[in-house]
N, C-alpha and C. Protein backbone atom coordinates (compact mmCIF):
# COMPACT_ATOMS: atom_id res chain seq x y z
N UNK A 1 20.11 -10.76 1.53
CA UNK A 1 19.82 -10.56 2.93
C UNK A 1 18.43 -11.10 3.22
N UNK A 2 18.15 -11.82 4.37
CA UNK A 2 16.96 -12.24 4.55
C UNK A 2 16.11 -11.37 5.95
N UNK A 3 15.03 -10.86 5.29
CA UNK A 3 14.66 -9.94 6.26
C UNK A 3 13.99 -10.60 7.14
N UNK A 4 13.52 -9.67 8.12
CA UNK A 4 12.78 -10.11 9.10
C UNK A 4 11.90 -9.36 9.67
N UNK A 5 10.93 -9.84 10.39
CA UNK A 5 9.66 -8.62 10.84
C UNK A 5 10.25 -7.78 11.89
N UNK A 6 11.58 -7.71 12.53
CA UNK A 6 12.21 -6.58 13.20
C UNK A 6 12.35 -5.13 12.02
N UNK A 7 12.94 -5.61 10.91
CA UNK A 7 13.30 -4.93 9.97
C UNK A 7 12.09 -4.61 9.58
N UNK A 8 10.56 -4.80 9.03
CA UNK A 8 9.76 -4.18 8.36
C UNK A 8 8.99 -3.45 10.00
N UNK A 9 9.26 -4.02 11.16
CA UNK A 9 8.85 -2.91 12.62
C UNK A 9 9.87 -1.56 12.27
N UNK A 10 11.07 -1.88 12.01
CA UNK A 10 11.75 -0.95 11.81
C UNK A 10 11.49 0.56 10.87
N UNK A 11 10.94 -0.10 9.45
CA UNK A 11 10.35 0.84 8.32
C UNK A 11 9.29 1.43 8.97
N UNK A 12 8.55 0.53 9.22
CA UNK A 12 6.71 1.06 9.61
C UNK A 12 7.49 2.30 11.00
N UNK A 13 8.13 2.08 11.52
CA UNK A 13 8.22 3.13 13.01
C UNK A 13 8.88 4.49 12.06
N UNK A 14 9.72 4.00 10.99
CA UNK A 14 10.80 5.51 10.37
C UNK A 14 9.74 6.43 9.67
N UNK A 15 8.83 5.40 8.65
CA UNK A 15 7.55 5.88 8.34
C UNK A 15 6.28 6.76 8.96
N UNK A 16 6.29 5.88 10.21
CA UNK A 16 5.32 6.85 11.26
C UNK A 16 5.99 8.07 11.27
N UNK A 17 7.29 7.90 11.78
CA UNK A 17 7.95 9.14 12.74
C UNK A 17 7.91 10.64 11.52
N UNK A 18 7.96 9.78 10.24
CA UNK A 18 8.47 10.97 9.46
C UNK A 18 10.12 10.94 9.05
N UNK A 19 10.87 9.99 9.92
CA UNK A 19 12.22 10.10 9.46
C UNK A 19 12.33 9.12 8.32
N UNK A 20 13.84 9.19 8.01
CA UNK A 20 14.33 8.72 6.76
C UNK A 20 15.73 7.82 7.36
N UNK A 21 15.65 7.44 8.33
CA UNK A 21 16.91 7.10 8.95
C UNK A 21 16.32 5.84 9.51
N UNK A 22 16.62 4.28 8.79
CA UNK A 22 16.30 3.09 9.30
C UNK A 22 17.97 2.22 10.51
N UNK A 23 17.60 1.57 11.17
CA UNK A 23 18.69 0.83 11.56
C UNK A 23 18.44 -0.55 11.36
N UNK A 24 19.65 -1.63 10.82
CA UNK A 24 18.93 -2.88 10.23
C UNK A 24 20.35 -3.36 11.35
N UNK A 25 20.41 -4.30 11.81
CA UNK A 25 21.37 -5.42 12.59
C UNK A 25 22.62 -4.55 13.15
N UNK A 26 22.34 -3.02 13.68
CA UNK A 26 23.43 -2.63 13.88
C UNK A 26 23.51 -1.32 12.89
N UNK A 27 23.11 -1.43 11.33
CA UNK A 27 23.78 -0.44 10.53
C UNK A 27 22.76 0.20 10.52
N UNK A 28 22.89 1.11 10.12
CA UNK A 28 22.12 2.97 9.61
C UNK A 28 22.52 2.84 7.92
N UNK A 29 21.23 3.01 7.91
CA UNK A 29 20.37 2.99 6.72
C UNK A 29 20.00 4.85 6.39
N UNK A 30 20.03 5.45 5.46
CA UNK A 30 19.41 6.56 5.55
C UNK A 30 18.69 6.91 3.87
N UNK A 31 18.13 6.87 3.71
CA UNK A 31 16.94 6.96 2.38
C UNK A 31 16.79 8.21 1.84
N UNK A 32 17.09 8.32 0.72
CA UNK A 32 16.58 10.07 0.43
C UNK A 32 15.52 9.98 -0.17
N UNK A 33 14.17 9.73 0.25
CA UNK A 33 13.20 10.17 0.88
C UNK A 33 11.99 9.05 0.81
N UNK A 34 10.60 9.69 1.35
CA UNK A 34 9.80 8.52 1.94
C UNK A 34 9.52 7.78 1.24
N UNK A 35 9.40 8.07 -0.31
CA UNK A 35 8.87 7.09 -1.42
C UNK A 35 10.14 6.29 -1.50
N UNK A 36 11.18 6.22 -1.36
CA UNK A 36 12.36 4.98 -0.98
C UNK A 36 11.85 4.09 0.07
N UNK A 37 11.73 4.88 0.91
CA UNK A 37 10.97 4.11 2.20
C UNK A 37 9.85 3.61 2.19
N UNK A 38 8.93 3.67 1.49
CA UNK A 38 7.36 3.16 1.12
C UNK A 38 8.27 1.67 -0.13
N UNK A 39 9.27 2.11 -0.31
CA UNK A 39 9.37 0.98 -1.41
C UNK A 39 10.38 -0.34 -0.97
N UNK A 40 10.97 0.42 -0.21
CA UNK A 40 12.29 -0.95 1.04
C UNK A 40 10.65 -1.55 1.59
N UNK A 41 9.89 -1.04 2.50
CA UNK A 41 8.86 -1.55 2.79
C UNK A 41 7.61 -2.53 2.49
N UNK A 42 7.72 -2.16 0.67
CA UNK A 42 7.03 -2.95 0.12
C UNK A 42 7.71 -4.25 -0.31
N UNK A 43 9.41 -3.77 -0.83
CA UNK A 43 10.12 -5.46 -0.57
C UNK A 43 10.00 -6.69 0.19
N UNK A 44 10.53 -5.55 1.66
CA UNK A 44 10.25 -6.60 3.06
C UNK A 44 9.14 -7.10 3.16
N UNK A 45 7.82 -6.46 2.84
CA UNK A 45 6.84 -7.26 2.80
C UNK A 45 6.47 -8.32 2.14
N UNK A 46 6.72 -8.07 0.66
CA UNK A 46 6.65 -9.06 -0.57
C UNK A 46 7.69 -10.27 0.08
N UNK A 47 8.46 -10.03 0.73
CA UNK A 47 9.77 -11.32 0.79
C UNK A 47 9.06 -12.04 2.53
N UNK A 48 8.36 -11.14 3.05
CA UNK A 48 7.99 -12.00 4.02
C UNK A 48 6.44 -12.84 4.20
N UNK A 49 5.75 -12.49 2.69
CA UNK A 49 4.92 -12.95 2.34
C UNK A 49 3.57 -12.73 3.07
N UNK A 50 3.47 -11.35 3.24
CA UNK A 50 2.33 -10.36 3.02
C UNK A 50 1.67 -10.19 1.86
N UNK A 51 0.56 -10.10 2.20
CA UNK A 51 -0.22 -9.44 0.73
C UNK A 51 0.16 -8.14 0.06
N UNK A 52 0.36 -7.73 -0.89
CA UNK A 52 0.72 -6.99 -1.64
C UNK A 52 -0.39 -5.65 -1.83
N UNK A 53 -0.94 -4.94 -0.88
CA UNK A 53 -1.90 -4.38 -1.01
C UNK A 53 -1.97 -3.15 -0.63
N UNK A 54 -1.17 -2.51 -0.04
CA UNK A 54 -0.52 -1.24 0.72
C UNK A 54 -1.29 -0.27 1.22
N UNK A 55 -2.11 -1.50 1.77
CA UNK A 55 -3.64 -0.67 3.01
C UNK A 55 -4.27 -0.52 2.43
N UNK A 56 -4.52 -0.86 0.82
CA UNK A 56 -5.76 -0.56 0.16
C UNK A 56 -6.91 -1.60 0.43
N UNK A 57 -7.84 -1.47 0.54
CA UNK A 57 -8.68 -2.70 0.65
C UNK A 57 -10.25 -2.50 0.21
N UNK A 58 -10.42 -3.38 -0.88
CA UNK A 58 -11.77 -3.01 -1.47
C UNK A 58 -13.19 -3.68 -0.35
N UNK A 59 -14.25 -2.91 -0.21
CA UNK A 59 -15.11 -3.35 0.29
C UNK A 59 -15.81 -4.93 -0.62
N UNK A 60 -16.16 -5.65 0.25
CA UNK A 60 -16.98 -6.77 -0.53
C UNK A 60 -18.71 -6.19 -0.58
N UNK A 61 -19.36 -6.38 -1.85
CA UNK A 61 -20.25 -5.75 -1.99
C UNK A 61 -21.50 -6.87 -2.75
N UNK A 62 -22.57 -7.03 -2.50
CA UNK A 62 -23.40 -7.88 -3.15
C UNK A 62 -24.42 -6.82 -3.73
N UNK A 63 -24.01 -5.68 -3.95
CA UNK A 63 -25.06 -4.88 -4.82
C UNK A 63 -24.86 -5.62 -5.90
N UNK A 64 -26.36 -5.61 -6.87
CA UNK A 64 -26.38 -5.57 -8.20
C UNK A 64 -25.98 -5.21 -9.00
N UNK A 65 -24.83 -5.39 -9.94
CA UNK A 65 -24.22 -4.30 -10.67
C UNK A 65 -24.45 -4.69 -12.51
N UNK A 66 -25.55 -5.63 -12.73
CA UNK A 66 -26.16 -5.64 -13.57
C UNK A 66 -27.24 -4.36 -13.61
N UNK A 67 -27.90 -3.95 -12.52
CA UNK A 67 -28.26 -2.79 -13.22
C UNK A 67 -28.22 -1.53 -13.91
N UNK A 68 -28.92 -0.84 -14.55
CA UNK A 68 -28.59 0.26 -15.06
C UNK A 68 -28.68 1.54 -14.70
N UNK A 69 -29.11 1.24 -13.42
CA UNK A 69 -29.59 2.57 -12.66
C UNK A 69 -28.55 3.57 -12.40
N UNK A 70 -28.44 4.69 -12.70
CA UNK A 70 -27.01 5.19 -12.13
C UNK A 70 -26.36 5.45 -12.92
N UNK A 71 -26.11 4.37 -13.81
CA UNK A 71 -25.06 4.59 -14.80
C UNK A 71 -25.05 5.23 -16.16
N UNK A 72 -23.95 5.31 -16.70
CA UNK A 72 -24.17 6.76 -18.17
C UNK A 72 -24.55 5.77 -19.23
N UNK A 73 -25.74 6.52 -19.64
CA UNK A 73 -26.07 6.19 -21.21
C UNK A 73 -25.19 6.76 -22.08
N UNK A 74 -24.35 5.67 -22.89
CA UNK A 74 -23.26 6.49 -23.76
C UNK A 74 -24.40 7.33 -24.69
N UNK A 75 -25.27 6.55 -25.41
CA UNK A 75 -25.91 7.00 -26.34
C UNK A 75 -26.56 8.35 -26.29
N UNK A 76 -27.33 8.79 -25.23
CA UNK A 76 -27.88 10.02 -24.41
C UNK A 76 -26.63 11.01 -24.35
N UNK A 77 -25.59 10.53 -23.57
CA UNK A 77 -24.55 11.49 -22.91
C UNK A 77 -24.83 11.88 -21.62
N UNK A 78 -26.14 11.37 -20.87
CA UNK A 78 -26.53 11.69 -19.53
C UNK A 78 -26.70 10.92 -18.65
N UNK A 79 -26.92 11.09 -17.39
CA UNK A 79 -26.99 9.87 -16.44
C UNK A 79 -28.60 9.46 -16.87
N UNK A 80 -28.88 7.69 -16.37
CA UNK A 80 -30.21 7.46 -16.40
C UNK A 80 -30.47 7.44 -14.71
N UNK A 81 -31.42 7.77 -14.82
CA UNK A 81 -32.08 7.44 -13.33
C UNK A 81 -33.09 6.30 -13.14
């Protein structure tokens, strides 16, 4: 079946609502339960060539992370400051 962004409007609205009951071209779809639905969702996405990232999104950061400030001295067992 070739999806389409009606069909992943479709997930994202069953998702909001809380239901488990999709309609695709006419048919009723019904999921026993949301992690089915978080995962039809992540298909349609992958096949319509979305990023694969499921709202996660890392900040871009130009801190230094060569330093040592902060971080655990294995040797100590304590943080350095």
């Amino acid at each position: 079946m070739a999806w389409t962004q009606s069909d992943l409007d479709a997930l994202d609205k069953a998702i909001s609502s809380g239901k488990q009951t999709v309609e695709y071209d006419g048919r009723r779809v019904v999921y026993r339960s949301m992690q089915d639905l978080f995962v039809a969702r992540r298909l349609v996405r992958k096949s319509l060539g979305y990023p694969q990232t499921d709202g996660v999104v890392l900040p871009i950061t130009n801190k230094d992370v060569t330093s040592t400030q902060g971080l655990v001295n294995p040797s100590a067992g304590s943080f350095t400051i």
